[in-house]
Protein backbone atom coordinates (compact mmCIF):
# COMPACT_ATOMS: atom_id res chain seq x y z
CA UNK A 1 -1.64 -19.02 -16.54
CA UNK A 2 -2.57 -16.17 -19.33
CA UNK A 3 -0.88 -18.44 -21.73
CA UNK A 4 -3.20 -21.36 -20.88
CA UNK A 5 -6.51 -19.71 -21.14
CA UNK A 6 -5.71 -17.91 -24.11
CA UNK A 7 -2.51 -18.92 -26.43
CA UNK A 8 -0.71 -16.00 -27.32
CA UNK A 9 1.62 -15.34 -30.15
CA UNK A 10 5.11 -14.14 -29.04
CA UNK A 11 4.41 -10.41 -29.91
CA UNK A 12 1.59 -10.55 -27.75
CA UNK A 13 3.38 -12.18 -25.08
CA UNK A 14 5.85 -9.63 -25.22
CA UNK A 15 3.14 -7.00 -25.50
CA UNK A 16 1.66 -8.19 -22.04
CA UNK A 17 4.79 -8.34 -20.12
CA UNK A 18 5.32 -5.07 -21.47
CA UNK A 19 1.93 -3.75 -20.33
CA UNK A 20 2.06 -5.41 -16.62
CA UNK A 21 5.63 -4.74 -15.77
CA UNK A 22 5.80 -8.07 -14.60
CA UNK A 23 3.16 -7.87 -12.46
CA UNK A 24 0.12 -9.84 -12.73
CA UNK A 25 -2.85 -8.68 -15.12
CA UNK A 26 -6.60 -9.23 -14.90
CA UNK A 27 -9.09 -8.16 -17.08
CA UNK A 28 -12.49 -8.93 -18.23
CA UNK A 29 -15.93 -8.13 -17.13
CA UNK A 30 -16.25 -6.72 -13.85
CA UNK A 31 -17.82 -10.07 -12.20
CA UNK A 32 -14.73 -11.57 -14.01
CA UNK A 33 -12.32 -9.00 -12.42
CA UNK A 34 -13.94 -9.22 -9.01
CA UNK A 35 -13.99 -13.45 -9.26
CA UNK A 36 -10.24 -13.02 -9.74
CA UNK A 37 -9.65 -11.12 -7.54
CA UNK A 38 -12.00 -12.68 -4.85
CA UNK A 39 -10.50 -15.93 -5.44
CA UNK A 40 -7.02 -14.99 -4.64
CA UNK A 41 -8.41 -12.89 -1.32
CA UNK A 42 -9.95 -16.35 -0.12
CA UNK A 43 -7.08 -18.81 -0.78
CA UNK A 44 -4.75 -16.22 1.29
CA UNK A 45 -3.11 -15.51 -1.88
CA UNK A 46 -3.33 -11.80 -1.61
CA UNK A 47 -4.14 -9.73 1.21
CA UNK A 48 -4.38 -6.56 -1.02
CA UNK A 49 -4.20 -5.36 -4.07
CA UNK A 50 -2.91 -2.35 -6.06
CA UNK A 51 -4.63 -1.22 -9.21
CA UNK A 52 -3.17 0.13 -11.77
CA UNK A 53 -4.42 1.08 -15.53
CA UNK A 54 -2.45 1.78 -18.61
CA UNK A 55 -3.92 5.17 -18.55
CA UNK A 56 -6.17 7.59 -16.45
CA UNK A 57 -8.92 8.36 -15.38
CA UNK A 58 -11.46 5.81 -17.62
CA UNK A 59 -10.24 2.81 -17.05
CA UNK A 60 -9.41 3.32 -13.13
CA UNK A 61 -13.32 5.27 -12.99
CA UNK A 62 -14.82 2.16 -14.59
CA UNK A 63 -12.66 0.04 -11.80
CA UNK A 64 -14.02 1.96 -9.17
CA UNK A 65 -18.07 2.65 -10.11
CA UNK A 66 -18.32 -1.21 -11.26
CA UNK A 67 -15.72 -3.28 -9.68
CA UNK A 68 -15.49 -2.27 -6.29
CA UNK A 69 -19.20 -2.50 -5.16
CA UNK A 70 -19.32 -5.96 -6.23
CA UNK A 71 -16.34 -5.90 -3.79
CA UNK A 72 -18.26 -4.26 -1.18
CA UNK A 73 -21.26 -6.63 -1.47
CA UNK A 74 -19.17 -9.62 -1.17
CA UNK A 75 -17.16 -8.15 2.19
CA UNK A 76 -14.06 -7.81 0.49
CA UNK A 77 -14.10 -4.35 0.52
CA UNK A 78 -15.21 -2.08 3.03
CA UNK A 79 -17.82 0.60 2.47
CA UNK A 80 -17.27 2.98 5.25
CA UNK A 81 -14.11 4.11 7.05
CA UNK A 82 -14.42 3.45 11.53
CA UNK A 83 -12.50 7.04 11.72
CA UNK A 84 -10.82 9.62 10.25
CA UNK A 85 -7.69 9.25 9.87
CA UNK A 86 -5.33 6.00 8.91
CA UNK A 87 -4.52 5.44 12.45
CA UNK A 88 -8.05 5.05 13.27
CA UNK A 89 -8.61 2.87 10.06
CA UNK A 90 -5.99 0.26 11.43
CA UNK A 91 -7.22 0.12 14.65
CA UNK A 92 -3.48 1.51 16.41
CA UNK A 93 -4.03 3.49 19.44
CA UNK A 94 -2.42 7.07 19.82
CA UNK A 95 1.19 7.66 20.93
CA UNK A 96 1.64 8.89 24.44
CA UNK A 97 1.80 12.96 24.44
CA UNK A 98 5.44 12.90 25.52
CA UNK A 99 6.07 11.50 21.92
CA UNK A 100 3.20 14.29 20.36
CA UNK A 101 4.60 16.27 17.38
CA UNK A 102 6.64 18.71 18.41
CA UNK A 103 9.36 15.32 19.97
CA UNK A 104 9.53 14.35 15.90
CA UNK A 105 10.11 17.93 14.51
CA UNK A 106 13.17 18.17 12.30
CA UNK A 107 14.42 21.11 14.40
CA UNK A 108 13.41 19.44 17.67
CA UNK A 109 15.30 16.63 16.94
CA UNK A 110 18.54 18.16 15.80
CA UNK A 111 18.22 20.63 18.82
CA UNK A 112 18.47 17.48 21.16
CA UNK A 113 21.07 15.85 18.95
CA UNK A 114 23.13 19.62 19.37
CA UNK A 115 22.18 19.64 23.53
CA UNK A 116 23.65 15.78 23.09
CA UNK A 117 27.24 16.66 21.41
CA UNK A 118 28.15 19.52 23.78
CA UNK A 119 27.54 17.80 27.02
CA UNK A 120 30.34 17.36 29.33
CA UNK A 121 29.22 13.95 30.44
CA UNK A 122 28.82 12.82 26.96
CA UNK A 123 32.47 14.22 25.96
CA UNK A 124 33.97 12.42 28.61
CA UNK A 125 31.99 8.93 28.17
CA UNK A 126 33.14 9.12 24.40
CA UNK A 127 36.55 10.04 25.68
CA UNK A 128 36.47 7.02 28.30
CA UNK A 129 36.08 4.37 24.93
CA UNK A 130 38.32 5.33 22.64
């Protein structure tokens, strides 16, 4: 498509696909990058995207203070978080308190998985398969 709207010699083809990684590249003015990006939001293209700049912070700064409100104006982007952490952000309801943190903990887990080996009853059902 980048070869359509502008021809590019074969240095600065190779140039690009240096630059994106093979990813796909948009640049321009900010209603450009937000069109672009818009567009492929609407035609279920893209149901996120990752940004990333060829260096830090400028271009990503620039991304963020003139970019993203446009974003934000057109719903595409949201301007407030609904809680405080991510689980609250997705909308997933909290784990039951038998499953709280302590159940995950490294040690926990390989305290169980120690309780497990020595059992009697789990001896002699490994026994009974082989």
């Amino acid at each position: 498509m980048m070869v359509r709207l502008e021809p590019l010699t074969l240095r600065e083809l190779r140039d690009l696909a240096a630059a994106s990684s093979g990813h796909r590249v948009v640049h321009g003015t900010p209603e450009m990058v937000a069109d672009d990006l818009e567009a492929w939001f609407r035609a279920g293209a893209a149901d996120g995207f990752v940004v990333s700049c060829p260096f830090y912070p400028a271009p990503f700064e620039r991304f963020v203070d003139q970019v993203v409100p446009l974003l934000v104006r057109r719903g595409l982007f949201r301007a407030e978080y609904a809680g405080r952490t991510l689980r609250d952000h997705l909308g997933l309801s909290r784990p039951p308190a038998s499953l709280g943190r302590r159940a995950w903990h490294p040690c926990f887990v390989m305290a169980r998985l120690r309780c497990r080996k020595s059992s009697p009853d789990r001896r002699a059902s490994i026994s009974r398969r082989v």
